[in-house]
Protein backbone atom coordinates (compact mmCIF):
# COMPACT_ATOMS: atom_id res chain seq x y z
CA UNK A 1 0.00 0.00 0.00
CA UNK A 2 1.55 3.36 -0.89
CA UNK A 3 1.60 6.21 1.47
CA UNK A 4 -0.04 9.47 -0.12
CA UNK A 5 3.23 11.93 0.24
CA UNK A 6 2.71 15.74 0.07
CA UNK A 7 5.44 17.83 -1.64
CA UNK A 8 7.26 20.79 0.58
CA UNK A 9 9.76 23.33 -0.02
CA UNK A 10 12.01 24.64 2.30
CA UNK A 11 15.04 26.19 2.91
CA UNK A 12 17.80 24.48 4.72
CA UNK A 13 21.50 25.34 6.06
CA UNK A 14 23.73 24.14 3.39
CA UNK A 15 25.86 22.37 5.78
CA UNK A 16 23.17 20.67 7.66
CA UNK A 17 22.02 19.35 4.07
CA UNK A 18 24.93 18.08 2.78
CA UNK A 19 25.61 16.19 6.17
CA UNK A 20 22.02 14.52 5.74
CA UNK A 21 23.22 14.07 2.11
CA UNK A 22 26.08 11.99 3.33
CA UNK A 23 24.21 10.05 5.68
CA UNK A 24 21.68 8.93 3.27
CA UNK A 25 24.65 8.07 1.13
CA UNK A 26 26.35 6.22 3.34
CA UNK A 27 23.21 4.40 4.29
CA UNK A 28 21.86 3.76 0.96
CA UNK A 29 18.73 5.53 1.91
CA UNK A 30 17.20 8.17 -0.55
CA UNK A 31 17.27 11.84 0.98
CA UNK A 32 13.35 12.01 1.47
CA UNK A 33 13.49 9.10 3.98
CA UNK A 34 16.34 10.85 5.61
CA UNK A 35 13.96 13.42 6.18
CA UNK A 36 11.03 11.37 6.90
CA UNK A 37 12.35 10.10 9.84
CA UNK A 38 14.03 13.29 11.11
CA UNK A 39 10.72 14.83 10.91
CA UNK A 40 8.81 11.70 12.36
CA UNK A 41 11.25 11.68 15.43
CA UNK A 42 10.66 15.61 15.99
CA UNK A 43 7.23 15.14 16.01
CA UNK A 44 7.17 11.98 18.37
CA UNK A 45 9.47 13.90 20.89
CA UNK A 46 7.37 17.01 21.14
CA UNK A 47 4.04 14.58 21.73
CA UNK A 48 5.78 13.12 24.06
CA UNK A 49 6.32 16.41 26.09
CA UNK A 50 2.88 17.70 26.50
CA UNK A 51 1.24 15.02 28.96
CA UNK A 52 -1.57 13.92 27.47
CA UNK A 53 -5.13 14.98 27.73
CA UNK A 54 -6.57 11.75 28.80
CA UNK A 55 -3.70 11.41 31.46
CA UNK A 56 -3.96 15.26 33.27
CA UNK A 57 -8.05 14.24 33.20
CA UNK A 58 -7.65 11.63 35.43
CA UNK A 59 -4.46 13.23 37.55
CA UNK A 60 -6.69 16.55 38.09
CA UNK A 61 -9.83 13.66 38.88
CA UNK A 62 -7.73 11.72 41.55
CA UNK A 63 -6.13 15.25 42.99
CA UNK A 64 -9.79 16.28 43.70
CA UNK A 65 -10.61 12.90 45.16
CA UNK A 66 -7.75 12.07 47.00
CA UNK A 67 -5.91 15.81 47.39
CA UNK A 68 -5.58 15.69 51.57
CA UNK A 69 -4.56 11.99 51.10
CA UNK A 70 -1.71 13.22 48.88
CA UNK A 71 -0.83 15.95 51.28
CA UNK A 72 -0.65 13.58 54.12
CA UNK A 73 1.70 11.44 52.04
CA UNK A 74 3.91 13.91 51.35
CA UNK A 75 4.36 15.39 54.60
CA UNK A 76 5.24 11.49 56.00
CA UNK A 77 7.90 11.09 53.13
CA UNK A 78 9.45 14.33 54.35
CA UNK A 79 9.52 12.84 57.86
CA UNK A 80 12.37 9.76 56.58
């Protein structure tokens, strides 16, 4: 099954292309899956920095629930 691609433009430092030149070279990769994955890992690490919205639902759920709990907790661990 082929993956529907869209064409970009953009302008790069000429140093930083030639070194992903040379790495798809050296690989035996062509340039646009170079820049596939550069652009796939950029885009995993920034999801992966904003908690997610399912996730802060249930922390801000359980905080209301079981905030004094918490605070008891805490205050014991600082007593070690």
């Amino acid at each position: 099954m082929t993956i529907p691609r869209e064409k970009i433009v953009a302008r790069v430092d000429r140093d930083l292309l030639t070194a992903i030149r040379r790495i798809a070279e050296k690989e035996g990769r062509p340039l646009q899956s170079i820049v596939e994955d550069a652009l796939g890992a950029y885009v995993e690490k920034h999801d992966k920095s904003r908690p997610r919205v399912h996730v802060m639902s249930a922390y801000e759920s359980s905080l209301e629930r079981f905030g004094s709990l918490y605070e008891k907790l805490s205050i014991l661990e600082g007593m070690e």
